[in-house]
PDB file of N, CA and C in Angstrom:
ATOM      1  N   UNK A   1     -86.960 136.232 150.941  1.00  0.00           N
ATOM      2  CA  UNK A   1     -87.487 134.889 150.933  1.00  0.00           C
ATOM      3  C   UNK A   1     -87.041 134.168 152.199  1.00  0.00           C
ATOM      4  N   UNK A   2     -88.100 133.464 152.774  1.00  0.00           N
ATOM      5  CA  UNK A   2     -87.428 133.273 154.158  1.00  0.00           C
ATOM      6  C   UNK A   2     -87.247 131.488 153.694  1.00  0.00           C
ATOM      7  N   UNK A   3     -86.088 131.303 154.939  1.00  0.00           N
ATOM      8  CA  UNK A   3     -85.335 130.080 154.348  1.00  0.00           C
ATOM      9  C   UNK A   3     -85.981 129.180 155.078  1.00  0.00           C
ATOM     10  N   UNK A   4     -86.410 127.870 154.098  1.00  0.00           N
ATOM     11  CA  UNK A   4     -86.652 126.804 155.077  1.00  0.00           C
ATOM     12  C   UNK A   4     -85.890 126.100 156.281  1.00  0.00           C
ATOM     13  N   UNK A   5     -86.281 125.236 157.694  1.00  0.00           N
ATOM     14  CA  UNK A   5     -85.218 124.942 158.550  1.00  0.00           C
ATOM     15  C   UNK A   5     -85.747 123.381 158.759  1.00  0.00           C
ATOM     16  N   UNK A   6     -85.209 122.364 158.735  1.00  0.00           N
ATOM     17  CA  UNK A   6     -85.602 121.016 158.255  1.00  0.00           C
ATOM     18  C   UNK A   6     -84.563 120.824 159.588  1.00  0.00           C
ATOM     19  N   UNK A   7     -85.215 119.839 160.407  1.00  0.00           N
ATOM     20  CA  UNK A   7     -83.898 119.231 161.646  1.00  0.00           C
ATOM     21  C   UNK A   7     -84.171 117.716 161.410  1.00  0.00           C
ATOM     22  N   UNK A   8     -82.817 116.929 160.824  1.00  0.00           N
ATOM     23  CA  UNK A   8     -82.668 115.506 160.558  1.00  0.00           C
ATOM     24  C   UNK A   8     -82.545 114.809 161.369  1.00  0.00           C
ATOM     25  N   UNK A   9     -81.601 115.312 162.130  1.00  0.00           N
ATOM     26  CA  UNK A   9     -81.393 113.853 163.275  1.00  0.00           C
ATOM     27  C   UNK A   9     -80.256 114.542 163.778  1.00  0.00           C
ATOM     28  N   UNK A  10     -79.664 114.160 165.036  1.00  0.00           N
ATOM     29  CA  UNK A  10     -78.560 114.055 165.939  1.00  0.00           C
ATOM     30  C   UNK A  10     -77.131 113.316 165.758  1.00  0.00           C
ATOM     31  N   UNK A  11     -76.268 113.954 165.582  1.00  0.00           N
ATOM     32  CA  UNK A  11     -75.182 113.366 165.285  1.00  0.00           C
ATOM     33  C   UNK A  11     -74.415 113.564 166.777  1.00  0.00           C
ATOM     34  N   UNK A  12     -73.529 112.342 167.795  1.00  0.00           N
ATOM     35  CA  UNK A  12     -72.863 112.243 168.766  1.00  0.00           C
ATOM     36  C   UNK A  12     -71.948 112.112 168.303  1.00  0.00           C
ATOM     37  N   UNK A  13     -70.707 112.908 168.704  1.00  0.00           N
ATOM     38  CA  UNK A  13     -69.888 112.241 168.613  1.00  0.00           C
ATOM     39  C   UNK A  13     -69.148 112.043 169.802  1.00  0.00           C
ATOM     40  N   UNK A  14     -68.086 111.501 170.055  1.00  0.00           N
ATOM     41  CA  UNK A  14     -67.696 110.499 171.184  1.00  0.00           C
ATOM     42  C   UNK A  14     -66.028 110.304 171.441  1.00  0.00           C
ATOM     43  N   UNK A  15     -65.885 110.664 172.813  1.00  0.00           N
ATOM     44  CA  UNK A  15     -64.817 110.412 172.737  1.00  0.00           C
ATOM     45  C   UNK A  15     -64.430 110.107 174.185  1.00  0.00           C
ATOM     46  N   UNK A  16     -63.620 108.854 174.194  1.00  0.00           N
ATOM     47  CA  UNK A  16     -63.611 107.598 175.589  1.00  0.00           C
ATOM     48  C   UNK A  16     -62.082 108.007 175.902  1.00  0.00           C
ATOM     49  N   UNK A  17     -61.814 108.699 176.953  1.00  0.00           N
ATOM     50  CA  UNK A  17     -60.666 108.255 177.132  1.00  0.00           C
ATOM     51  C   UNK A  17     -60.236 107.372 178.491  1.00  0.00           C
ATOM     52  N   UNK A  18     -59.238 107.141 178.665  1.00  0.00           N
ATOM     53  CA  UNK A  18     -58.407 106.229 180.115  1.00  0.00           C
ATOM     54  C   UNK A  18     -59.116 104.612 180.233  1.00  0.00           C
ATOM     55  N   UNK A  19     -59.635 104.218 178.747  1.00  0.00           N
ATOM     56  CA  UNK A  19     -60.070 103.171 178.439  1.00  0.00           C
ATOM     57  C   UNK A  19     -59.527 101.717 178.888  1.00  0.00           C
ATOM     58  N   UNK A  20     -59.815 100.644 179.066  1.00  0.00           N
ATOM     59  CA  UNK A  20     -58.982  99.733 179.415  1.00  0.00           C
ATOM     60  C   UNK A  20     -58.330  98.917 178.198  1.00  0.00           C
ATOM     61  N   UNK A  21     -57.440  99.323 177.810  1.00  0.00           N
ATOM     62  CA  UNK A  21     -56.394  98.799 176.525  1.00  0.00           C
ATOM     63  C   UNK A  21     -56.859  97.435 176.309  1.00  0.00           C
ATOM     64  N   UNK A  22     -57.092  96.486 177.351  1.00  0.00           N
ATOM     65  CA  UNK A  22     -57.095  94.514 176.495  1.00  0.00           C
ATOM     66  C   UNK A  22     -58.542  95.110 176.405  1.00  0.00           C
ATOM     67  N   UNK A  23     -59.528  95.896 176.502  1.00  0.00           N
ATOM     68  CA  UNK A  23     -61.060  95.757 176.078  1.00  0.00           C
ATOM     69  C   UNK A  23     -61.023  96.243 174.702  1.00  0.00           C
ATOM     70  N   UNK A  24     -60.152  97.442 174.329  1.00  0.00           N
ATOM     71  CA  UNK A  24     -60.139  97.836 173.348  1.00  0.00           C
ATOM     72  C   UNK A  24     -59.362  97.130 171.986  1.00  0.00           C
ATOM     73  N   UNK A  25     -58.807  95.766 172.200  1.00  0.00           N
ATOM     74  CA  UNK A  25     -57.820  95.253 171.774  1.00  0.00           C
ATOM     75  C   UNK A  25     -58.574  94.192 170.805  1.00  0.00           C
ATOM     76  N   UNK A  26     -59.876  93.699 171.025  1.00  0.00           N
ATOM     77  CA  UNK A  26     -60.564  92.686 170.677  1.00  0.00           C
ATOM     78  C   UNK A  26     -61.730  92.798 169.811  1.00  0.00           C
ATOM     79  N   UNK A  27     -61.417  92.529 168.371  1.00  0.00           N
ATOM     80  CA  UNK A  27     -63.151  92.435 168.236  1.00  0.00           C
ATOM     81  C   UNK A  27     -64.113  92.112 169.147  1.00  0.00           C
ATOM     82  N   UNK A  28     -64.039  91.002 169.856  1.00  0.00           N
ATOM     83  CA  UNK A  28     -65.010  90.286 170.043  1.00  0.00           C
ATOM     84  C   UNK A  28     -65.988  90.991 171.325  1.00  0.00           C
ATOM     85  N   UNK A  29     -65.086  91.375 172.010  1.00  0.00           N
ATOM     86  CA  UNK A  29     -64.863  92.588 173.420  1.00  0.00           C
ATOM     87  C   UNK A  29     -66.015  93.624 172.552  1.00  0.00           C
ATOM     88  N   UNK A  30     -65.556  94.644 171.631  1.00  0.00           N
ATOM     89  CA  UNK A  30     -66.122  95.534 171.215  1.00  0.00           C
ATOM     90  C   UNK A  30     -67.685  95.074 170.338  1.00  0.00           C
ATOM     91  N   UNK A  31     -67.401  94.662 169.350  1.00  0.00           N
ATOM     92  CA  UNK A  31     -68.438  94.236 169.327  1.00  0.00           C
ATOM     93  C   UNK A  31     -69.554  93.544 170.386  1.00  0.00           C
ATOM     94  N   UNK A  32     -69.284  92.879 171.340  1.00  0.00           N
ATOM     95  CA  UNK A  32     -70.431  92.872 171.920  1.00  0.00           C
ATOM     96  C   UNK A  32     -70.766  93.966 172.817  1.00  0.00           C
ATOM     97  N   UNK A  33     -69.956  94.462 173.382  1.00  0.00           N
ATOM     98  CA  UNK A  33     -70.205  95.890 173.785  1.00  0.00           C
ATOM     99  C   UNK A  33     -71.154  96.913 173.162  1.00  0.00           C
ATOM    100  N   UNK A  34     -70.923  97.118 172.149  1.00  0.00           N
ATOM    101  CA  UNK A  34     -71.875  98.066 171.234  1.00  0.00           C
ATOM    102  C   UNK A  34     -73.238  96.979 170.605  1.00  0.00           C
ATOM    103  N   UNK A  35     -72.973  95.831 170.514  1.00  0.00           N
ATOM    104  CA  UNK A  35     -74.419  95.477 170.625  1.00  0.00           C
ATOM    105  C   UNK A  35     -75.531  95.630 171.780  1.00  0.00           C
ATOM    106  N   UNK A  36     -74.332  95.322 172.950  1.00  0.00           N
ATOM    107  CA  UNK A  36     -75.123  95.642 174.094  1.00  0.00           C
ATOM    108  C   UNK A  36     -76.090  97.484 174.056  1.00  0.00           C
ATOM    109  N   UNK A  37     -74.549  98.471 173.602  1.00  0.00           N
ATOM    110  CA  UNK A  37     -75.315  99.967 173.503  1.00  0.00           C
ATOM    111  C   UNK A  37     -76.793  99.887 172.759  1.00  0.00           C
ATOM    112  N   UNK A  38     -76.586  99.419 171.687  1.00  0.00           N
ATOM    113  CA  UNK A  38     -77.212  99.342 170.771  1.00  0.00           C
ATOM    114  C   UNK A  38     -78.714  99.028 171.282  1.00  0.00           C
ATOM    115  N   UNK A  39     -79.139  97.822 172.040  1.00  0.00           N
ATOM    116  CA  UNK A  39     -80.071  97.189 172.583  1.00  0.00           C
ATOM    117  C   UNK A  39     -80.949  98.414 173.542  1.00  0.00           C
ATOM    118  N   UNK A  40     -79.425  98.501 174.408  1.00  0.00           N
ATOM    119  CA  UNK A  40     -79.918  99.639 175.741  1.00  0.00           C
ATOM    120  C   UNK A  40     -80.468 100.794 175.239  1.00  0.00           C
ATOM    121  N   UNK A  41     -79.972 101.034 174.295  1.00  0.00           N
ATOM    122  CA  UNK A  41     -80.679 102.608 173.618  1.00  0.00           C
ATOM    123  C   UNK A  41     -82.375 102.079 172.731  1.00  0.00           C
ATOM    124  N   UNK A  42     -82.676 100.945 172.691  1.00  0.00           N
ATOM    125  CA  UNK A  42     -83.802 100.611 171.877  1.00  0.00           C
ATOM    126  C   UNK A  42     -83.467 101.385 170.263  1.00  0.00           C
ATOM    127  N   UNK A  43     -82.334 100.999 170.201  1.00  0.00           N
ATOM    128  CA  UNK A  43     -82.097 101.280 168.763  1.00  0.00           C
ATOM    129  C   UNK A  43     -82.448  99.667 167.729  1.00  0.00           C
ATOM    130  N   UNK A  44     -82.867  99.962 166.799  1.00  0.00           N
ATOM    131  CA  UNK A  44     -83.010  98.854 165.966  1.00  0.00           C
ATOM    132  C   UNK A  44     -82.040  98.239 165.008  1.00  0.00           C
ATOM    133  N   UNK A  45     -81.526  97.307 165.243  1.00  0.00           N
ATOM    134  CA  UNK A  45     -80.111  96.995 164.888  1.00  0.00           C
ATOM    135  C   UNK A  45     -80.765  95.715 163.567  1.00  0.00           C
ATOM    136  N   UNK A  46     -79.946  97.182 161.967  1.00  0.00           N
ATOM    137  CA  UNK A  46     -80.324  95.963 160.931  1.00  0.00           C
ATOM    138  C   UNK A  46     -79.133  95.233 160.549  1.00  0.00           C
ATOM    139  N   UNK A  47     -77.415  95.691 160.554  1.00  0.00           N
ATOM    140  CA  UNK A  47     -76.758  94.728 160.229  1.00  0.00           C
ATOM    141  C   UNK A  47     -75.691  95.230 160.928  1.00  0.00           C
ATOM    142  N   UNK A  48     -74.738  94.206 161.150  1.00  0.00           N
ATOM    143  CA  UNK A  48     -73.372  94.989 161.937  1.00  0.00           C
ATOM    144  C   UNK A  48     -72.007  94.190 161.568  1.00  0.00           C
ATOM    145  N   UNK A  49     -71.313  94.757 161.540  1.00  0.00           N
ATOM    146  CA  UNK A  49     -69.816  94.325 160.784  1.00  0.00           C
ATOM    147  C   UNK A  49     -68.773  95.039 161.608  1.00  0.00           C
ATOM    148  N   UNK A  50     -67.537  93.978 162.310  1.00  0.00           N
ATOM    149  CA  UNK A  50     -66.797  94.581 162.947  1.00  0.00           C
ATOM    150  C   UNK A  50     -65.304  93.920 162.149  1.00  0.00           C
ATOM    151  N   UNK A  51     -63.864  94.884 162.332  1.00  0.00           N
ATOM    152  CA  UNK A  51     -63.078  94.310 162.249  1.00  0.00           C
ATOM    153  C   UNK A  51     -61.726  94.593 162.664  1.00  0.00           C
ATOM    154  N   UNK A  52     -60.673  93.389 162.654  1.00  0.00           N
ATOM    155  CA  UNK A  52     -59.814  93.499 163.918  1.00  0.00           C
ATOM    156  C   UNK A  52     -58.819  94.341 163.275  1.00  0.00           C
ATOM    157  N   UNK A  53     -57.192  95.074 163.294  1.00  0.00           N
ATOM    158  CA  UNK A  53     -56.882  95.149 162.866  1.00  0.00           C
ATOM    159  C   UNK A  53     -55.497  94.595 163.572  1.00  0.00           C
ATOM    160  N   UNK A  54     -54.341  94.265 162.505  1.00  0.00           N
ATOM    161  CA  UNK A  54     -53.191  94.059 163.317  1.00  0.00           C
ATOM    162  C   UNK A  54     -52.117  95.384 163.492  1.00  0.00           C
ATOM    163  N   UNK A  55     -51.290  95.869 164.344  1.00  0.00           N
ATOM    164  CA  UNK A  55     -50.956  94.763 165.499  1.00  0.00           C
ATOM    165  C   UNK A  55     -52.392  94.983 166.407  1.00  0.00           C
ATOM    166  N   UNK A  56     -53.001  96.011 166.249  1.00  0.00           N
ATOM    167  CA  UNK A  56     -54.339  96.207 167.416  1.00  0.00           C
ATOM    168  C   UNK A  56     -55.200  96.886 167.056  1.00  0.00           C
ATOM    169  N   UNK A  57     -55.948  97.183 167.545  1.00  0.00           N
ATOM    170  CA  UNK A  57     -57.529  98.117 167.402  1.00  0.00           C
ATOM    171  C   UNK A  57     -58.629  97.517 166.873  1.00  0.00           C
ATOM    172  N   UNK A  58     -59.392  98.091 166.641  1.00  0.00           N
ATOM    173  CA  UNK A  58     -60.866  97.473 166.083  1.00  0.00           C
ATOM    174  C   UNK A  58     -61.900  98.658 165.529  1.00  0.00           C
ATOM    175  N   UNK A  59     -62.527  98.456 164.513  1.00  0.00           N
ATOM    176  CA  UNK A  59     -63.382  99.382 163.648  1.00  0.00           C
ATOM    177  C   UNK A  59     -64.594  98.692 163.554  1.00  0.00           C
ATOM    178  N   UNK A  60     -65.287  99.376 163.927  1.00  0.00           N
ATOM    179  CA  UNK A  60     -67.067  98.288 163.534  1.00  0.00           C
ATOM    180  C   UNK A  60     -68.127  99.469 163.844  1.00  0.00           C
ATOM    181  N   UNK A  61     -68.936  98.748 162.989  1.00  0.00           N
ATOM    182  CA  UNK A  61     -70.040 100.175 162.557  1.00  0.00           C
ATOM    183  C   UNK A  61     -71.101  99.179 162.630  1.00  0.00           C
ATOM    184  N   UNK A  62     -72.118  99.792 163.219  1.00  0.00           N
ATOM    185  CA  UNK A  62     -73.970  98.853 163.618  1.00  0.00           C
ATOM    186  C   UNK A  62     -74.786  99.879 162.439  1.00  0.00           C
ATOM    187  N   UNK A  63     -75.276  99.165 161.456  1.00  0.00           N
ATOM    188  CA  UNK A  63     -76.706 100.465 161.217  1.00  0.00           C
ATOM    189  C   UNK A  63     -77.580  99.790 161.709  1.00  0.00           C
ATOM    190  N   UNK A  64     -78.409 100.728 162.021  1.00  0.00           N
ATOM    191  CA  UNK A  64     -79.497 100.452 162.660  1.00  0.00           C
ATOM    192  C   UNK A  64     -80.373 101.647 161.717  1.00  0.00           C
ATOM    193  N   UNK A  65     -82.388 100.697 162.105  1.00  0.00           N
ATOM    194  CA  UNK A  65     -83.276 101.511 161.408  1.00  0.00           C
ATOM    195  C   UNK A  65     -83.274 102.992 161.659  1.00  0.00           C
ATOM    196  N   UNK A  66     -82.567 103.424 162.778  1.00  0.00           N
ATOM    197  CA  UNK A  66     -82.554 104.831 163.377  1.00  0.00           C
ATOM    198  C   UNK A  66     -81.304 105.896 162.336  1.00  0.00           C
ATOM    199  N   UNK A  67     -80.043 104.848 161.987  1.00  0.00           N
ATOM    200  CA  UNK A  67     -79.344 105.456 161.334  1.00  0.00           C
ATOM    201  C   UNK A  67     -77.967 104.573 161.427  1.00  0.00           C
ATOM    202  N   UNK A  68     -76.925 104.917 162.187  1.00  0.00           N
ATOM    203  CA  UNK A  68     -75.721 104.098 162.629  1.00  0.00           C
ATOM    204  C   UNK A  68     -75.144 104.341 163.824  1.00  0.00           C
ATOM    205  N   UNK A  69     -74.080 103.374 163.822  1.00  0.00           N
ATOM    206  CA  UNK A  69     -73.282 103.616 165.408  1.00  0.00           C
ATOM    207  C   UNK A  69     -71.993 103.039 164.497  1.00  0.00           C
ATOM    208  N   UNK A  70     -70.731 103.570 165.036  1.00  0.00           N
ATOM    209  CA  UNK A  70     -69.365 102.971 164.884  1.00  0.00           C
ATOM    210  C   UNK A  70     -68.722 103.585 165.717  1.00  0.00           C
ATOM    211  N   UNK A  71     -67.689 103.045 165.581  1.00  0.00           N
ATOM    212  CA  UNK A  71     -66.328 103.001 166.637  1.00  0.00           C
ATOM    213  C   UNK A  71     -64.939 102.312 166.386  1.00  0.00           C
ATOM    214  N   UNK A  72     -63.975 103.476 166.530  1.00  0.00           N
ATOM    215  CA  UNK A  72     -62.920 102.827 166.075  1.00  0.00           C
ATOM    216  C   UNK A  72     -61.896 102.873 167.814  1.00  0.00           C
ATOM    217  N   UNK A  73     -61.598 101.893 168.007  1.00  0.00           N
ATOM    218  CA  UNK A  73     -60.580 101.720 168.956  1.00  0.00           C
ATOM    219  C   UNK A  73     -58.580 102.394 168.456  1.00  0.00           C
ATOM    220  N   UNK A  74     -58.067 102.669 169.392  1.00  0.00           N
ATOM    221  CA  UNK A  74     -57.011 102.730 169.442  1.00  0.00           C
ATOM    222  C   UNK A  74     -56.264 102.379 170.939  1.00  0.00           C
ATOM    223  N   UNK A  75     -56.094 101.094 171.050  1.00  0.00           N
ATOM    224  CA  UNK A  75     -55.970 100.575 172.758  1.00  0.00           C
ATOM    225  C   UNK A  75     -54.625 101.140 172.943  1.00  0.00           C
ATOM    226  N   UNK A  76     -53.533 101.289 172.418  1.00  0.00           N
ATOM    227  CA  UNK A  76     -52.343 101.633 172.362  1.00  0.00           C
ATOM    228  C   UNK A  76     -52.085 102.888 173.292  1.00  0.00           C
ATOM    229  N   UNK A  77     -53.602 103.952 173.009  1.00  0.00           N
ATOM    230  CA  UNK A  77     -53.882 105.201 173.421  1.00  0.00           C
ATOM    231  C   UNK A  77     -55.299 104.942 174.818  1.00  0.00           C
ATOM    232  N   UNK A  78     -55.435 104.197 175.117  1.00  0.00           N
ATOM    233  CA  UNK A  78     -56.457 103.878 176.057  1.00  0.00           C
ATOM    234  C   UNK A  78     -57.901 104.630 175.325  1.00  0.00           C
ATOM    235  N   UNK A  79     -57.707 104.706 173.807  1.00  0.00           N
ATOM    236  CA  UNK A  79     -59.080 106.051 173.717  1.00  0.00           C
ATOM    237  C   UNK A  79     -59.495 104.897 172.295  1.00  0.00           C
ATOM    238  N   UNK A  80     -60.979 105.397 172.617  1.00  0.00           N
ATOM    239  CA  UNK A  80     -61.851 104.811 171.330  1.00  0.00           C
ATOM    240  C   UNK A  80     -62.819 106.291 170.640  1.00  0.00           C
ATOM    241  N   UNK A  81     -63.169 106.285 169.638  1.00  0.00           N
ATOM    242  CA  UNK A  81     -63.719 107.104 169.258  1.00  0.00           C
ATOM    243  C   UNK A  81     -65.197 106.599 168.744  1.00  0.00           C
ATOM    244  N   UNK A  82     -65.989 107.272 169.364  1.00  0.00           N
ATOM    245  CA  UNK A  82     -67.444 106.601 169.014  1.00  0.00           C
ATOM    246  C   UNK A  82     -68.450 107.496 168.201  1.00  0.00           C
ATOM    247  N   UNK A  83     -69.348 107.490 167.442  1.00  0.00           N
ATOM    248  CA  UNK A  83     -70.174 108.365 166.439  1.00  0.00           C
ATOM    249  C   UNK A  83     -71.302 107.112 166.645  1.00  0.00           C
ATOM    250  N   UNK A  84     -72.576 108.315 167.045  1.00  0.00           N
ATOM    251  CA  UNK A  84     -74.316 107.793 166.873  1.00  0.00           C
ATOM    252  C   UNK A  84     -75.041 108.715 165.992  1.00  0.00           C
ATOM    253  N   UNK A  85     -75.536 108.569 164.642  1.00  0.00           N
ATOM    254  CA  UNK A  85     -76.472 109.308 163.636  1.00  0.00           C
ATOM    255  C   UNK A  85     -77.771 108.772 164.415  1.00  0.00           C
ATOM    256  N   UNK A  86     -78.572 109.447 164.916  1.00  0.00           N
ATOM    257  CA  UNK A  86     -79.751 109.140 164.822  1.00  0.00           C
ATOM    258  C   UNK A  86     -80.907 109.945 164.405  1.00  0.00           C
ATOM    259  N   UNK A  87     -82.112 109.569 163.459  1.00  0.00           N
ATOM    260  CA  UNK A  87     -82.899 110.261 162.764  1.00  0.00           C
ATOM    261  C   UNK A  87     -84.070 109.443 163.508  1.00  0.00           C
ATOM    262  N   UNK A  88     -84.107 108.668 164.572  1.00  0.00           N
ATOM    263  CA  UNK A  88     -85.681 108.700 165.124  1.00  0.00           C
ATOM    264  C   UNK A  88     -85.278 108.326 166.899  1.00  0.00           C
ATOM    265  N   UNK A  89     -86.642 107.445 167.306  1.00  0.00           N
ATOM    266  CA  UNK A  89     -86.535 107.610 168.669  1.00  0.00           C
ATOM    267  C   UNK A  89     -85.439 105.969 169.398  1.00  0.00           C
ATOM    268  N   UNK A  90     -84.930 106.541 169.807  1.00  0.00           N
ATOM    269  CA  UNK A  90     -83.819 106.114 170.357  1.00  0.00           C
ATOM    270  C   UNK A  90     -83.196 106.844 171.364  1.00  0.00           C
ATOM    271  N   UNK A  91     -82.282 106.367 172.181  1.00  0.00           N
ATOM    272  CA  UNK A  91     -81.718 107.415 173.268  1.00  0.00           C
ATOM    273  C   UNK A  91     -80.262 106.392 173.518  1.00  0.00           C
ATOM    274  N   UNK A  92     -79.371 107.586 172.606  1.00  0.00           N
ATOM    275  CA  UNK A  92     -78.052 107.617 172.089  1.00  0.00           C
ATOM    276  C   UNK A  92     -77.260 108.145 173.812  1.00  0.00           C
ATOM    277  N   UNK A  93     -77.856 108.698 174.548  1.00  0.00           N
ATOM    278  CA  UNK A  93     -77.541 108.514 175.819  1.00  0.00           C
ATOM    279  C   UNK A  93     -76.908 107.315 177.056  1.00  0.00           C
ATOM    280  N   UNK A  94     -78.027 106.666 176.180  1.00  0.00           N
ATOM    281  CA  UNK A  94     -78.502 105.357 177.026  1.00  0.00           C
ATOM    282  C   UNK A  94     -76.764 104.691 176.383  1.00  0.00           C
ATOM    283  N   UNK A  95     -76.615 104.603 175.148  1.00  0.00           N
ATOM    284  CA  UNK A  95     -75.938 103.916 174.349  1.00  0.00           C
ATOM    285  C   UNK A  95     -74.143 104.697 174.714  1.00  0.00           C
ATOM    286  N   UNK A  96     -74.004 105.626 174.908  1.00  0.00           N
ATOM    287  CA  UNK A  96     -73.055 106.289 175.836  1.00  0.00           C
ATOM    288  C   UNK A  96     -72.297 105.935 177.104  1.00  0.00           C
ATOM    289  N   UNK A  97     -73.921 105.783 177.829  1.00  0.00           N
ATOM    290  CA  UNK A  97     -73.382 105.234 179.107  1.00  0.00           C
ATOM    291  C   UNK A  97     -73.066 104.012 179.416  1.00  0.00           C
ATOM    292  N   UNK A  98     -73.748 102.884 178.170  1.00  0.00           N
ATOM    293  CA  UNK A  98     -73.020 101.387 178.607  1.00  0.00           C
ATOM    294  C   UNK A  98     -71.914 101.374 177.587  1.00  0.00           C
ATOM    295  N   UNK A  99     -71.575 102.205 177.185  1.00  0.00           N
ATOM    296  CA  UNK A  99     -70.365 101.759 176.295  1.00  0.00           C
ATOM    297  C   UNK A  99     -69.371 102.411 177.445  1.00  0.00           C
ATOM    298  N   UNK A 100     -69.668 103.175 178.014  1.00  0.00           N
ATOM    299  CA  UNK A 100     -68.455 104.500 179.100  1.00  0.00           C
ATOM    300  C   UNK A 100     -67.998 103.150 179.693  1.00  0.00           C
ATOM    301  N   UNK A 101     -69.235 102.120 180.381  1.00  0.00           N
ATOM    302  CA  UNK A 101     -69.501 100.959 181.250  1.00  0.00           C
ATOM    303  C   UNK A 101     -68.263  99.664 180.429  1.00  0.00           C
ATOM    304  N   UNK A 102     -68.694  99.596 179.698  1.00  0.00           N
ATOM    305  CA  UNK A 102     -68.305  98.137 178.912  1.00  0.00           C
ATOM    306  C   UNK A 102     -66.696  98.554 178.942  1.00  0.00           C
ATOM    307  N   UNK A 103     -66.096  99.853 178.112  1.00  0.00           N
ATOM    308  CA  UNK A 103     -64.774 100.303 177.857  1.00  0.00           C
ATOM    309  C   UNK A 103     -64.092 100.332 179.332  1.00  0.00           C
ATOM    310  N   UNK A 104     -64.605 100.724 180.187  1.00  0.00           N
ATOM    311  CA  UNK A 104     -64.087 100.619 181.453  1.00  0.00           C
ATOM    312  C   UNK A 104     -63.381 102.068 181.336  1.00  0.00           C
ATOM    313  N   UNK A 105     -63.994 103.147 180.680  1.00  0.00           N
ATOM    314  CA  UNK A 105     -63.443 104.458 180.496  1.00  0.00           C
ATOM    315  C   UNK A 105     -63.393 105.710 181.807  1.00  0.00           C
ATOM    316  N   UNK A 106     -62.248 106.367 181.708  1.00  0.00           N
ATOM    317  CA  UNK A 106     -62.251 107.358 182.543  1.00  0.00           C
ATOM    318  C   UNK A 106     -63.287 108.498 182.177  1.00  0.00           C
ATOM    319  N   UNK A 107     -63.310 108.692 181.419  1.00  0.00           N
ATOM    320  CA  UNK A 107     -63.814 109.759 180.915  1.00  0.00           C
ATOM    321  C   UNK A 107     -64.820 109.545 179.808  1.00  0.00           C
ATOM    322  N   UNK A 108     -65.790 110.419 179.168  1.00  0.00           N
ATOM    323  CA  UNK A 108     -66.395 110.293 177.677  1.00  0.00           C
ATOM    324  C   UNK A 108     -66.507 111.890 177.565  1.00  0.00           C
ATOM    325  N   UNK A 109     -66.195 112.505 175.975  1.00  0.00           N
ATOM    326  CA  UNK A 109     -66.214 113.508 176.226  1.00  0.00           C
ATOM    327  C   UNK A 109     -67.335 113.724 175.186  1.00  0.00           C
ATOM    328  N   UNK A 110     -68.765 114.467 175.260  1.00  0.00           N
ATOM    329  CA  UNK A 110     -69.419 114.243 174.341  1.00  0.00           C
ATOM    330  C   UNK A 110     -70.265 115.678 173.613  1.00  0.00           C
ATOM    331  N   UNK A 111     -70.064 115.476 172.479  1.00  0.00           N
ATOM    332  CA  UNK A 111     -70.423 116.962 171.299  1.00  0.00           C
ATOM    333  C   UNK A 111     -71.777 116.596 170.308  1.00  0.00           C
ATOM    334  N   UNK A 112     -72.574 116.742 170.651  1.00  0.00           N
ATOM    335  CA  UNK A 112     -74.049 117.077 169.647  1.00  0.00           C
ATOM    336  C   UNK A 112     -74.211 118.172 168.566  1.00  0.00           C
ATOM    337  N   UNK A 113     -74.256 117.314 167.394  1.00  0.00           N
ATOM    338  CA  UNK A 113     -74.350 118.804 166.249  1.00  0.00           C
ATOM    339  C   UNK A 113     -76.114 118.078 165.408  1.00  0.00           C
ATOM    340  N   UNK A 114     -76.829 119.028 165.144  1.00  0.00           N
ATOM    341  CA  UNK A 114     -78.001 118.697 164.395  1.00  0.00           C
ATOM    342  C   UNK A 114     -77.613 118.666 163.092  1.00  0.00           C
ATOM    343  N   UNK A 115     -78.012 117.320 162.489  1.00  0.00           N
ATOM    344  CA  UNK A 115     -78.235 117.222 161.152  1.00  0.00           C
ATOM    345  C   UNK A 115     -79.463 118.039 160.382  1.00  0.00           C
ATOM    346  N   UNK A 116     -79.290 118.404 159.048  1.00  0.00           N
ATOM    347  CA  UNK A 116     -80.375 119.280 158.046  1.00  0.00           C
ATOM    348  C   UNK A 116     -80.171 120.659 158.161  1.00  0.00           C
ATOM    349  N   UNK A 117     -81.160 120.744 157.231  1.00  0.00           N
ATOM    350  CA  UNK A 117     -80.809 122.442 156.568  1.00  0.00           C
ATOM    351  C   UNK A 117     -81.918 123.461 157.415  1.00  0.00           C
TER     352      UNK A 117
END
């Protein structure tokens, strides 16, 4: 019986390092940052929730009609960790490179796995 092969969507995942620590330190910093990704990629942004934590970092996740975006900071470590699900047209690329931009990152190190069976 031959097996069906169904391809869902693109999962990024993300990883910023030599980041600039006070960018990573701020909600307010990050969040608009990833709204900005968000825009640049023509992703469709339906709700977004960010939050600070003490003594530092920041966690905030965008869904969007395509799927989601989040990111958790650790400024302590100059590194943020970023994840894009996307199941339509969008370009999670685009959304990569202004976040590399916004973080003020040395580096992004980036891994694509396909979602579905």
């Amino acid at each position: 019986m031959d097996e069906i092969k169904k391809e869902l969507g693109q999962h990024y995942l993300v990883e910023f390092l030599g980041c600039d620590a006070q960018v990573l330190q701020y909600v307010k910093d990050i969040e608009s940052a990833m709204l900005i990704a968000a825009e640049k990629s023509r992703a469709t942004i339906v709700k977004s929730h960010f939050s600070q934590f003490e003594p530092q970092g920041v966690s905030g996740f965008i869904f969007i009609q395509e799927s989601h975006f989040s990111i958790h900071t650790w400024p302590e470590y100059n590194y943020a960790a970023f994840d894009v699900l996307t199941c339509g047209e969008m370009s999670p690329e685009k959304a990569i490179e202004s976040l590399k931009e916004s973080l003020r990152a040395r580096e992004a190190r980036v891994r694509v796995f396909t979602r579905g069976f």
